[in-house]
C-alpha atoms as a PDB file:
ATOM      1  CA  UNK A   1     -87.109 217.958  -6.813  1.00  0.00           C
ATOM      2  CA  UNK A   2     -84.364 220.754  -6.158  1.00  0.00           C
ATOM      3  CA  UNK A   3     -84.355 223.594  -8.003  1.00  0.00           C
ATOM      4  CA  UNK A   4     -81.504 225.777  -8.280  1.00  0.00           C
ATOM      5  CA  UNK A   5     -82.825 228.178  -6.042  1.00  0.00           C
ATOM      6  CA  UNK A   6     -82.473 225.558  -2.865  1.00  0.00           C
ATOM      7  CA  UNK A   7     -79.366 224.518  -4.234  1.00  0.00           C
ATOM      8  CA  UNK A   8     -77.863 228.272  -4.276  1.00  0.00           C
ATOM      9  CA  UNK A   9     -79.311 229.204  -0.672  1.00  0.00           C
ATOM     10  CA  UNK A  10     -77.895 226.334   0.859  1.00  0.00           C
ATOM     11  CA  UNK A  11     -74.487 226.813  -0.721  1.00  0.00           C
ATOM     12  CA  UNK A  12     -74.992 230.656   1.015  1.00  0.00           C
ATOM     13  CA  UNK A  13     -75.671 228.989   3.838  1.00  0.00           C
ATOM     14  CA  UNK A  14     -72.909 226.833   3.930  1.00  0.00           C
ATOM     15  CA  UNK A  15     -70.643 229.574   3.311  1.00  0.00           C
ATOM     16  CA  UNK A  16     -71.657 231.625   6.292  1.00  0.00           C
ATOM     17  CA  UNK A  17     -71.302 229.005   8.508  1.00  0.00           C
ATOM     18  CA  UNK A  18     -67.797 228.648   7.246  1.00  0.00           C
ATOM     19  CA  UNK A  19     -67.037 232.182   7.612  1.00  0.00           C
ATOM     20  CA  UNK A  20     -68.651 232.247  11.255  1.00  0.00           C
ATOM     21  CA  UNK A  21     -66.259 229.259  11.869  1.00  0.00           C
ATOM     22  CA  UNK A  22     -63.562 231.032  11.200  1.00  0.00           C
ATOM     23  CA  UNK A  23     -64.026 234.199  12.512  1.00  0.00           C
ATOM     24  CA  UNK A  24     -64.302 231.897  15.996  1.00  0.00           C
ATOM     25  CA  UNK A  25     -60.918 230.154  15.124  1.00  0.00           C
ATOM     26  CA  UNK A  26     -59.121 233.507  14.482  1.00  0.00           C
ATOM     27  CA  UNK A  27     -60.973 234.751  17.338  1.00  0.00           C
ATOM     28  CA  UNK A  28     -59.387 232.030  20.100  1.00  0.00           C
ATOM     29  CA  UNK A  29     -55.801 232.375  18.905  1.00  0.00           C
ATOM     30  CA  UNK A  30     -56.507 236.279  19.910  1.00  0.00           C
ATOM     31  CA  UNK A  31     -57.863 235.769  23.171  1.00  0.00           C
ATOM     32  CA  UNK A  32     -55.152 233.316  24.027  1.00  0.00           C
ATOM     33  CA  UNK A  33     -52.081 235.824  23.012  1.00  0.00           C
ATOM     34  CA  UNK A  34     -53.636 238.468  24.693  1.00  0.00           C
ATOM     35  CA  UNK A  35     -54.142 236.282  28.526  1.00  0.00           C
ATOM     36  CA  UNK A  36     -50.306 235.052  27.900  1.00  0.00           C
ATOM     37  CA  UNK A  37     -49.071 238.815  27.654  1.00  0.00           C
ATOM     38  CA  UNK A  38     -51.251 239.579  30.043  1.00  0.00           C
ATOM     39  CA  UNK A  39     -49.697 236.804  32.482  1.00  0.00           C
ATOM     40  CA  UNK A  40     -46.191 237.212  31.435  1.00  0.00           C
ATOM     41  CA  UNK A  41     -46.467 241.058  32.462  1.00  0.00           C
ATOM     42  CA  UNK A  42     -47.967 239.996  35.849  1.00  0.00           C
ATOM     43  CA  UNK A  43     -45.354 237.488  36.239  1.00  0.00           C
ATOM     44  CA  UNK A  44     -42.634 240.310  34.938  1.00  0.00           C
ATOM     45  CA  UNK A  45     -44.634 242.419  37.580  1.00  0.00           C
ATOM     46  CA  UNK A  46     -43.685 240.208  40.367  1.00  0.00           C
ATOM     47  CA  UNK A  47     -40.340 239.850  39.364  1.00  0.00           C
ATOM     48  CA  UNK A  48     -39.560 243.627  39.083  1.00  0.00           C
ATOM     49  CA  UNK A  49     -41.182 244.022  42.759  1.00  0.00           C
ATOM     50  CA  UNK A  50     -38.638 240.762  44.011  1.00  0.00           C
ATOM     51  CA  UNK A  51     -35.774 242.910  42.951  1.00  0.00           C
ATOM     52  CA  UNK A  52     -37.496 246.366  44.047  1.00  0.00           C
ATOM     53  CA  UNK A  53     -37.389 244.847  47.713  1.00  0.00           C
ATOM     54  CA  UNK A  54     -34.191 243.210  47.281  1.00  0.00           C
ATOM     55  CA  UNK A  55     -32.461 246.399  46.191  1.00  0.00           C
ATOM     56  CA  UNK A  56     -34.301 248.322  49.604  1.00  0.00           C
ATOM     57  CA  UNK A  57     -32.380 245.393  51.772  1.00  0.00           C
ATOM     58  CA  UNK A  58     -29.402 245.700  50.159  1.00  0.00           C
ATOM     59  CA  UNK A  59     -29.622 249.862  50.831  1.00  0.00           C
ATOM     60  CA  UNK A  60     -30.174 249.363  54.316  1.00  0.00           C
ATOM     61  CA  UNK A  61     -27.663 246.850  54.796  1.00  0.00           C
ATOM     62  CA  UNK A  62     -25.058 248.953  53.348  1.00  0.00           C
ATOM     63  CA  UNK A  63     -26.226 251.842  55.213  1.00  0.00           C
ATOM     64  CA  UNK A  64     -25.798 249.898  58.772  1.00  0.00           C
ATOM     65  CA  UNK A  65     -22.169 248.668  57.474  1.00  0.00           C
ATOM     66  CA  UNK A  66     -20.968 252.266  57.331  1.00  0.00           C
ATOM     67  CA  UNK A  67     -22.543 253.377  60.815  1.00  0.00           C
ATOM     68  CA  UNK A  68     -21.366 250.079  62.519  1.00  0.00           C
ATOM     69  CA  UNK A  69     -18.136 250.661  60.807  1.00  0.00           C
ATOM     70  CA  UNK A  70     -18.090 254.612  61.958  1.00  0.00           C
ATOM     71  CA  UNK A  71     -18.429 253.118  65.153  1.00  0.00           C
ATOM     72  CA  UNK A  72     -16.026 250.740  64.977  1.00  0.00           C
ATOM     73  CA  UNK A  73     -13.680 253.298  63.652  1.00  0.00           C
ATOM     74  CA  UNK A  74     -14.250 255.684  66.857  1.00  0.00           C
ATOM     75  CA  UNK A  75     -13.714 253.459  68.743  1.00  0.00           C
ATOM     76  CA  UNK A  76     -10.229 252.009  67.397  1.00  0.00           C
ATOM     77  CA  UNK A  77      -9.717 255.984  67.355  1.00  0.00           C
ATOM     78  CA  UNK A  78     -10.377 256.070  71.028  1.00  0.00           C
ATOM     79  CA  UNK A  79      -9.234 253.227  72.807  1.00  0.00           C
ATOM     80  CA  UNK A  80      -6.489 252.149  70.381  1.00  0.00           C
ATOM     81  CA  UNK A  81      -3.933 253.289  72.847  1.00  0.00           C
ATOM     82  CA  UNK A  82      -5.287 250.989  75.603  1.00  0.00           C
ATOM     83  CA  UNK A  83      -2.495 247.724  75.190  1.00  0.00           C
ATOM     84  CA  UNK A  84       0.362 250.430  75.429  1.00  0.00           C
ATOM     85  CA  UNK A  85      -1.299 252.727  78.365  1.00  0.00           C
ATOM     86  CA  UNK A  86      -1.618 249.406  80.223  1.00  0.00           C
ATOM     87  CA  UNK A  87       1.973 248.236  79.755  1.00  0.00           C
ATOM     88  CA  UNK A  88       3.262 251.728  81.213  1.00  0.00           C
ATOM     89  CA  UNK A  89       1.044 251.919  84.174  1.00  0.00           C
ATOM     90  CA  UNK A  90       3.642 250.011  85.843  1.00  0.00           C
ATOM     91  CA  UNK A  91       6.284 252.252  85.326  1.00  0.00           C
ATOM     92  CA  UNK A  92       4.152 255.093  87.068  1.00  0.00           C
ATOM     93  CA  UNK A  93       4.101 252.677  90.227  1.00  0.00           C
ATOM     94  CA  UNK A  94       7.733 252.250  89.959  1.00  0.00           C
ATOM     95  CA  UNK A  95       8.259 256.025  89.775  1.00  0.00           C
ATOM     96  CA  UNK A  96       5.557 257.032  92.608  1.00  0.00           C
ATOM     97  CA  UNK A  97       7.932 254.539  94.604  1.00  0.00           C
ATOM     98  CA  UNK A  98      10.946 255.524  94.124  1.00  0.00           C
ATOM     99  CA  UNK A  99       9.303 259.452  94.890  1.00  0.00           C
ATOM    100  CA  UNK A 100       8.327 257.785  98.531  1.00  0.00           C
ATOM    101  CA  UNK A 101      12.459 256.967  99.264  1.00  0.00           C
ATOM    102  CA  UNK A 102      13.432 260.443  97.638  1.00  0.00           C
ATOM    103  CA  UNK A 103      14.188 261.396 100.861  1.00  0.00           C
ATOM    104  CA  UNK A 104      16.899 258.900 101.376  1.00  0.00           C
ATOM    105  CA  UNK A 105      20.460 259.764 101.501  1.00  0.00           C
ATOM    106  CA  UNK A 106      21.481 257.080  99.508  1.00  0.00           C
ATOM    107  CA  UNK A 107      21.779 259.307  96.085  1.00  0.00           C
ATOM    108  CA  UNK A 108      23.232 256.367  94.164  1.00  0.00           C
ATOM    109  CA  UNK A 109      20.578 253.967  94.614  1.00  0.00           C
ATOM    110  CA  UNK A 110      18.439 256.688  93.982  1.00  0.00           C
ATOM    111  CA  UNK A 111      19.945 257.166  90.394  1.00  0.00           C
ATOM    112  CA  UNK A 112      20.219 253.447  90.400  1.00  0.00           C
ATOM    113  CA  UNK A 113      16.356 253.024  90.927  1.00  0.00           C
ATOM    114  CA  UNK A 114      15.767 255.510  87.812  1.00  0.00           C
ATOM    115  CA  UNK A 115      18.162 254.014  86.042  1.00  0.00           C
ATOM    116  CA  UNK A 116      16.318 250.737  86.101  1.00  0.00           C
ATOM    117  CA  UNK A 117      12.786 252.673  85.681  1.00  0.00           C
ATOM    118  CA  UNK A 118      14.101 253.926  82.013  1.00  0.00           C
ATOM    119  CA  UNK A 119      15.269 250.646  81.024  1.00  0.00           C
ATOM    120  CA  UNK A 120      12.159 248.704  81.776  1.00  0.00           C
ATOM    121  CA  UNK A 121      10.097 251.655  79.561  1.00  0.00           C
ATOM    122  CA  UNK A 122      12.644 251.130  76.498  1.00  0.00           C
ATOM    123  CA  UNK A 123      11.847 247.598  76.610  1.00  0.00           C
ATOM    124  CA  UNK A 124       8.548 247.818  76.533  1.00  0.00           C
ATOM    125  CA  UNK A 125       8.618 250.980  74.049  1.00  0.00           C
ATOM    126  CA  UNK A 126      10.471 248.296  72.143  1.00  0.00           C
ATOM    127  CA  UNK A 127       7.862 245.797  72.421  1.00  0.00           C
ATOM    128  CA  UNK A 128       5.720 248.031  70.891  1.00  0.00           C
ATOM    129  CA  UNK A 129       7.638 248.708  67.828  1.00  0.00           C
ATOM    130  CA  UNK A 130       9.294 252.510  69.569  1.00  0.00           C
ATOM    131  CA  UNK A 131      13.215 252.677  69.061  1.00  0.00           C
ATOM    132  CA  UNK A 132      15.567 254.678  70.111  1.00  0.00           C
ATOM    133  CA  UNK A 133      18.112 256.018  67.252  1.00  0.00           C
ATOM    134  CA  UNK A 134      21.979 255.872  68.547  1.00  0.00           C
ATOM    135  CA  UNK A 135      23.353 258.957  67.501  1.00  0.00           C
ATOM    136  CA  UNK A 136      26.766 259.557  69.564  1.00  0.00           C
ATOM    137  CA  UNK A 137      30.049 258.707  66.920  1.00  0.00           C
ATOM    138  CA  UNK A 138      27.586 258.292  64.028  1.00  0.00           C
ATOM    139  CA  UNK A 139      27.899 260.399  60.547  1.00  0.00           C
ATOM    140  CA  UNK A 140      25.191 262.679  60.631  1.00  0.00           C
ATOM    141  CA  UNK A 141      22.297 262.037  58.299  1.00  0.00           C
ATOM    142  CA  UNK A 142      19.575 264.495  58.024  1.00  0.00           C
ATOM    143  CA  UNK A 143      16.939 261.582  57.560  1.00  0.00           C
ATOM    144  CA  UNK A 144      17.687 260.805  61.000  1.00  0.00           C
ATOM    145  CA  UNK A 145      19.322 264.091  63.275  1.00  0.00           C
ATOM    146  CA  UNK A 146      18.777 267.590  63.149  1.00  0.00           C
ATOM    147  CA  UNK A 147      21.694 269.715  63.921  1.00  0.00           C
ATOM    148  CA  UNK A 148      21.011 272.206  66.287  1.00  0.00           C
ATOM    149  CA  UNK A 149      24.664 273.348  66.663  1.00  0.00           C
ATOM    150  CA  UNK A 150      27.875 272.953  65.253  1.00  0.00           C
ATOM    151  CA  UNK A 151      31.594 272.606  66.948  1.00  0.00           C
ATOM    152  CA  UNK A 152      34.913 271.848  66.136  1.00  0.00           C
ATOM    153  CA  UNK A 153      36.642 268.746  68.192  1.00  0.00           C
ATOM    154  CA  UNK A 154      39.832 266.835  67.704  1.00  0.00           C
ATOM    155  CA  UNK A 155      38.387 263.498  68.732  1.00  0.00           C
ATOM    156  CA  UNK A 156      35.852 263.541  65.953  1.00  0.00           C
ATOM    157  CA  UNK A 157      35.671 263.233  61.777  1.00  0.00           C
ATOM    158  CA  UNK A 158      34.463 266.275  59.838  1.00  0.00           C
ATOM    159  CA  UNK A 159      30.567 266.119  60.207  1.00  0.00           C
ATOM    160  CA  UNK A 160      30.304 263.642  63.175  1.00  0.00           C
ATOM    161  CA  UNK A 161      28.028 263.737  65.754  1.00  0.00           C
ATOM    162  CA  UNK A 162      29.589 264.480  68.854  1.00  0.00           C
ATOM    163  CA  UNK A 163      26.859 265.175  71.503  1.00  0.00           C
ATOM    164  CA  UNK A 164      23.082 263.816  71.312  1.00  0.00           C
ATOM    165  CA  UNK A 165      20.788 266.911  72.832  1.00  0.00           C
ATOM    166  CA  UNK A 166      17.584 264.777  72.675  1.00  0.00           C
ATOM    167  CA  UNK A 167      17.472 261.221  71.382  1.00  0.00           C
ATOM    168  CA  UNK A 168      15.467 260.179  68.540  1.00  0.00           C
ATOM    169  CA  UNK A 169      13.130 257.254  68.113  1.00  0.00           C
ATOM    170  CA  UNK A 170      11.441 255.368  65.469  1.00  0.00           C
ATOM    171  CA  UNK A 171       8.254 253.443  65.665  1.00  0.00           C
ATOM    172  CA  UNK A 172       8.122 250.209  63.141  1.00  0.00           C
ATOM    173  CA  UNK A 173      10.862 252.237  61.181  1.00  0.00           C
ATOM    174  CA  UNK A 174       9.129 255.057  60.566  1.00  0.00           C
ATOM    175  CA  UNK A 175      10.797 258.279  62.052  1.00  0.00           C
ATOM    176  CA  UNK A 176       8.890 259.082  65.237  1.00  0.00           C
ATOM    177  CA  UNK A 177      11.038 262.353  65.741  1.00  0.00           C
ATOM    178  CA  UNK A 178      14.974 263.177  65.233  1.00  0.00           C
ATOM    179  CA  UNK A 179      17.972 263.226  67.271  1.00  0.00           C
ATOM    180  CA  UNK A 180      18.826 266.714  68.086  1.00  0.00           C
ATOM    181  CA  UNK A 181      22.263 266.965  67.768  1.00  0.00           C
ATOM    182  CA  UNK A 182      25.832 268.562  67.738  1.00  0.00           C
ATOM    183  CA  UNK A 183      27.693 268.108  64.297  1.00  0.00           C
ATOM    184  CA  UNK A 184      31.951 268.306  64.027  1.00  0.00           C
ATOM    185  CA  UNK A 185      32.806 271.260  61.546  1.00  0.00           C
ATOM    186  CA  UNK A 186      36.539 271.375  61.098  1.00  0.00           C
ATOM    187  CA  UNK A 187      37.667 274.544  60.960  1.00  0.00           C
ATOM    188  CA  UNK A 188      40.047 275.555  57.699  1.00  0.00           C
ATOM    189  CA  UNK A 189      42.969 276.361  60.552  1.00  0.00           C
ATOM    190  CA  UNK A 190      42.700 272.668  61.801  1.00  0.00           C
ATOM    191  CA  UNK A 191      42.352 271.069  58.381  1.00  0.00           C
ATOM    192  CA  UNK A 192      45.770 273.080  58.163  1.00  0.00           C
ATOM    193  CA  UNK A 193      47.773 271.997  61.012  1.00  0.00           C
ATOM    194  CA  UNK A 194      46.657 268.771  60.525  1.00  0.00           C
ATOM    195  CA  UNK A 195      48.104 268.309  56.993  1.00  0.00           C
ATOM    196  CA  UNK A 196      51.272 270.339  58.177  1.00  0.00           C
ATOM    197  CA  UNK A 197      51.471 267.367  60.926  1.00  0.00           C
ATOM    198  CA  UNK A 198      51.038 264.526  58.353  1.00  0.00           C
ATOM    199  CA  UNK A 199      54.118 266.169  56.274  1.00  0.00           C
ATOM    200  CA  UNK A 200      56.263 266.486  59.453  1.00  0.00           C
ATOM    201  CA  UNK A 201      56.655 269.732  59.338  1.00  0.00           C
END
Protein backbone atom coordinates (compact mmCIF):
# COMPACT_ATOMS: atom_id res chain seq x y z
CA UNK A 1 0.00 0.00 0.00
CA UNK A 2 1.23 3.65 -0.97
CA UNK A 3 1.50 6.04 1.41
CA UNK A 4 1.65 9.57 0.68
CA UNK A 5 5.14 9.77 1.20
CA UNK A 6 5.88 7.46 -2.14
CA UNK A 7 3.25 9.21 -3.77
CA UNK A 8 4.92 12.83 -3.08
CA UNK A 9 8.62 11.62 -3.97
CA UNK A 10 7.64 10.26 -7.09
CA UNK A 11 5.64 13.31 -8.12
CA UNK A 12 9.34 15.18 -7.19
CA UNK A 13 10.70 12.90 -9.23
CA UNK A 14 8.62 13.30 -12.03
CA UNK A 15 9.03 16.88 -11.92
CA UNK A 16 12.77 16.88 -12.21
CA UNK A 17 12.79 14.80 -14.96
CA UNK A 18 10.51 17.27 -16.62
CA UNK A 19 12.60 20.13 -15.79
CA UNK A 20 15.88 18.20 -16.97
CA UNK A 21 13.83 17.65 -20.22
CA UNK A 22 13.49 20.88 -20.78
CA UNK A 23 16.46 22.42 -19.91
CA UNK A 24 17.82 19.82 -22.90
CA UNK A 25 15.06 21.16 -25.32
CA UNK A 26 15.95 24.85 -24.63
CA UNK A 27 19.41 23.75 -24.65
CA UNK A 28 19.38 22.32 -28.59
CA UNK A 29 17.53 25.30 -30.03
CA UNK A 30 20.78 27.26 -28.48
CA UNK A 31 23.36 25.20 -29.85
CA UNK A 32 21.70 25.18 -33.22
CA UNK A 33 21.41 29.25 -33.49
CA UNK A 34 24.71 29.60 -32.36
CA UNK A 35 26.46 26.84 -35.37
CA UNK A 36 24.04 28.78 -38.02
CA UNK A 37 25.65 32.27 -37.02
CA UNK A 38 28.58 30.73 -36.75
CA UNK A 39 28.29 29.31 -40.49
CA UNK A 40 26.62 32.25 -41.94
CA UNK A 41 29.71 34.46 -40.72
CA UNK A 42 32.11 31.89 -42.31
CA UNK A 43 30.10 31.87 -45.35
CA UNK A 44 29.89 35.99 -45.08
CA UNK A 45 33.74 35.43 -44.49
CA UNK A 46 34.23 33.91 -47.81
CA UNK A 47 32.20 36.20 -49.52
CA UNK A 48 33.93 39.39 -48.20
CA UNK A 49 37.43 37.67 -49.25
CA UNK A 50 35.65 36.89 -53.11
CA UNK A 51 35.19 40.59 -53.37
CA UNK A 52 38.57 41.51 -51.42
CA UNK A 53 40.39 39.67 -54.43
CA UNK A 54 38.09 40.85 -56.96
CA UNK A 55 38.57 44.49 -56.02
CA UNK A 56 42.83 43.73 -56.10
CA UNK A 57 42.13 42.53 -59.97
CA UNK A 58 40.15 45.17 -60.77
CA UNK A 59 43.14 47.71 -59.23
CA UNK A 60 45.63 46.16 -61.25
CA UNK A 61 43.72 46.05 -64.28
CA UNK A 62 43.03 49.63 -64.16
CA UNK A 63 46.47 50.36 -63.29
CA UNK A 64 47.87 48.48 -66.63
CA UNK A 65 45.01 50.44 -68.72
CA UNK A 66 46.61 53.77 -67.84
CA UNK A 67 50.37 52.62 -68.49
CA UNK A 68 49.35 50.76 -71.76
CA UNK A 69 47.37 53.79 -72.55
CA UNK A 70 50.51 56.25 -71.56
CA UNK A 71 52.14 54.24 -73.98
CA UNK A 72 49.85 54.30 -76.47
CA UNK A 73 49.59 57.98 -76.06
CA UNK A 74 53.56 58.47 -76.63
CA UNK A 75 53.50 56.86 -79.12
CA UNK A 76 50.53 58.58 -81.19
CA UNK A 77 52.65 61.67 -79.76
CA UNK A 78 55.65 60.40 -81.57
CA UNK A 79 54.96 58.81 -84.66
CA UNK A 80 51.64 60.54 -85.41
CA UNK A 81 53.32 62.49 -88.11
CA UNK A 82 54.48 59.33 -89.95
CA UNK A 83 51.37 59.11 -92.93
CA UNK A 84 52.21 62.87 -93.76
CA UNK A 85 56.27 62.61 -93.49
CA UNK A 86 55.83 59.67 -95.89
CA UNK A 87 53.65 61.45 -98.45
CA UNK A 88 56.35 64.38 -98.67
CA UNK A 89 59.39 62.28 -98.98
CA UNK A 90 58.69 62.36 -102.54
CA UNK A 91 58.76 65.84 -102.96
CA UNK A 92 62.40 65.91 -101.41
CA UNK A 93 63.37 63.47 -104.39
CA UNK A 94 61.75 65.74 -106.78
CA UNK A 95 63.64 68.73 -105.35
CA UNK A 96 67.21 66.89 -104.91
CA UNK A 97 66.49 66.34 -108.79
CA UNK A 98 65.74 69.20 -110.02
CA UNK A 99 69.12 70.58 -107.71
CA UNK A 100 71.19 67.90 -110.06
CA UNK A 101 69.93 70.01 -113.56
CA UNK A 102 70.42 73.45 -111.67
CA UNK A 103 73.14 73.85 -113.74
CA UNK A 104 71.20 73.88 -116.92
CA UNK A 105 70.66 76.90 -118.93
CA UNK A 106 67.28 76.23 -119.54
CA UNK A 107 65.92 78.78 -116.63
CA UNK A 108 62.31 78.22 -117.67
CA UNK A 109 62.10 74.64 -117.27
CA UNK A 110 63.90 75.19 -114.30
CA UNK A 111 61.01 77.40 -112.84
CA UNK A 112 58.76 75.04 -114.65
CA UNK A 113 60.15 71.97 -112.65
CA UNK A 114 59.46 74.01 -109.25
CA UNK A 115 56.50 75.05 -110.36
CA UNK A 116 55.23 71.52 -110.63
CA UNK A 117 57.18 70.52 -107.22
CA UNK A 118 54.74 73.15 -105.26
CA UNK A 119 51.72 71.94 -106.84
CA UNK A 120 52.15 68.29 -106.13
CA UNK A 121 52.88 69.43 -102.12
CA UNK A 122 49.46 71.55 -102.11
CA UNK A 123 47.75 68.55 -103.20
CA UNK A 124 48.88 66.45 -100.91
CA UNK A 125 48.84 69.26 -98.03
CA UNK A 126 45.26 69.14 -99.23
CA UNK A 127 44.85 65.57 -98.80
CA UNK A 128 45.70 65.99 -95.48
CA UNK A 129 43.19 68.50 -94.53
CA UNK A 130 46.17 71.84 -95.02
CA UNK A 131 44.62 74.77 -97.19
CA UNK A 132 45.82 77.51 -98.49
CA UNK A 133 43.64 80.86 -97.79
CA UNK A 134 43.28 83.11 -101.17
CA UNK A 135 43.85 86.42 -100.07
CA UNK A 136 44.64 88.69 -103.31
CA UNK A 137 41.12 90.99 -104.18
CA UNK A 138 39.51 89.70 -100.96
CA UNK A 139 38.03 92.19 -98.08
CA UNK A 140 40.29 91.87 -95.37
CA UNK A 141 39.11 89.99 -92.32
CA UNK A 142 41.21 89.87 -89.31
CA UNK A 143 40.01 86.17 -88.58
CA UNK A 144 41.89 85.34 -91.54
CA UNK A 145 44.98 88.17 -92.58
CA UNK A 146 47.09 90.23 -90.61
CA UNK A 147 47.97 93.51 -92.06
CA UNK A 148 51.40 94.18 -92.00
CA UNK A 149 51.17 97.39 -94.11
CA UNK A 150 48.86 99.66 -95.49
CA UNK A 151 48.73 101.58 -99.12
CA UNK A 152 46.61 103.54 -101.11
CA UNK A 153 45.79 102.11 -104.86
CA UNK A 154 43.29 103.11 -107.47
CA UNK A 155 42.58 99.58 -108.63
CA UNK A 156 41.34 98.53 -105.24
CA UNK A 157 38.10 99.19 -102.66
CA UNK A 158 38.81 100.90 -99.34
CA UNK A 159 40.25 98.03 -97.10
CA UNK A 160 41.11 95.44 -99.86
CA UNK A 161 43.82 93.33 -99.94
CA UNK A 162 46.07 94.17 -102.55
CA UNK A 163 49.33 92.14 -102.11
CA UNK A 164 49.61 88.66 -100.13
CA UNK A 165 53.29 88.84 -98.23
CA UNK A 166 52.96 85.21 -96.98
CA UNK A 167 49.96 83.00 -97.66
CA UNK A 168 47.87 81.59 -95.05
CA UNK A 169 46.61 78.08 -94.54
CA UNK A 170 44.08 76.25 -92.63
CA UNK A 171 44.13 72.69 -91.52
CA UNK A 172 40.40 70.98 -91.28
CA UNK A 173 39.24 74.72 -90.96
CA UNK A 174 40.98 75.61 -88.22
CA UNK A 175 43.42 78.61 -88.81
CA UNK A 176 46.88 77.10 -89.20
CA UNK A 177 48.47 80.70 -89.48
CA UNK A 178 47.31 84.09 -91.36
CA UNK A 179 47.89 85.70 -94.56
CA UNK A 180 50.26 88.49 -94.09
CA UNK A 181 49.06 91.10 -96.02
CA UNK A 182 48.82 94.66 -97.63
CA UNK A 183 45.38 96.44 -96.90
CA UNK A 184 43.93 99.57 -99.42
CA UNK A 185 43.52 102.78 -97.14
CA UNK A 186 42.05 105.53 -99.25
CA UNK A 187 43.43 108.51 -98.51
CA UNK A 188 40.81 111.62 -97.59
CA UNK A 189 42.47 113.50 -100.91
CA UNK A 190 41.35 110.49 -103.13
CA UNK A 191 37.97 109.96 -101.48
CA UNK A 192 37.88 113.75 -102.69
CA UNK A 193 38.73 113.70 -106.23
CA UNK A 194 36.85 110.84 -106.61
CA UNK A 195 33.48 112.36 -105.57
CA UNK A 196 34.53 115.65 -107.47
CA UNK A 197 34.79 113.09 -110.61
CA UNK A 198 31.35 111.46 -109.97
CA UNK A 199 29.76 115.20 -109.97
CA UNK A 200 31.63 116.13 -113.20
CA UNK A 201 33.31 118.66 -111.96
Amino acid sequence: MKTKKDHSDKKTQADASDAVGAAEETAIPEHDALSELKEALAAKEKESKDHYERYLRAVAELDNYKKRAAREKADIIKYGKEDLVKDVLPFLDSLDRALEHKDSNDAQAFKDGIALIQDQLLCCLKKHGVERIESAGADFDPNFHEALMQMDSADHQDNQVVSEMEKGYLLNGRLIRPSRVCVCKKTKENNGCEINEANGE
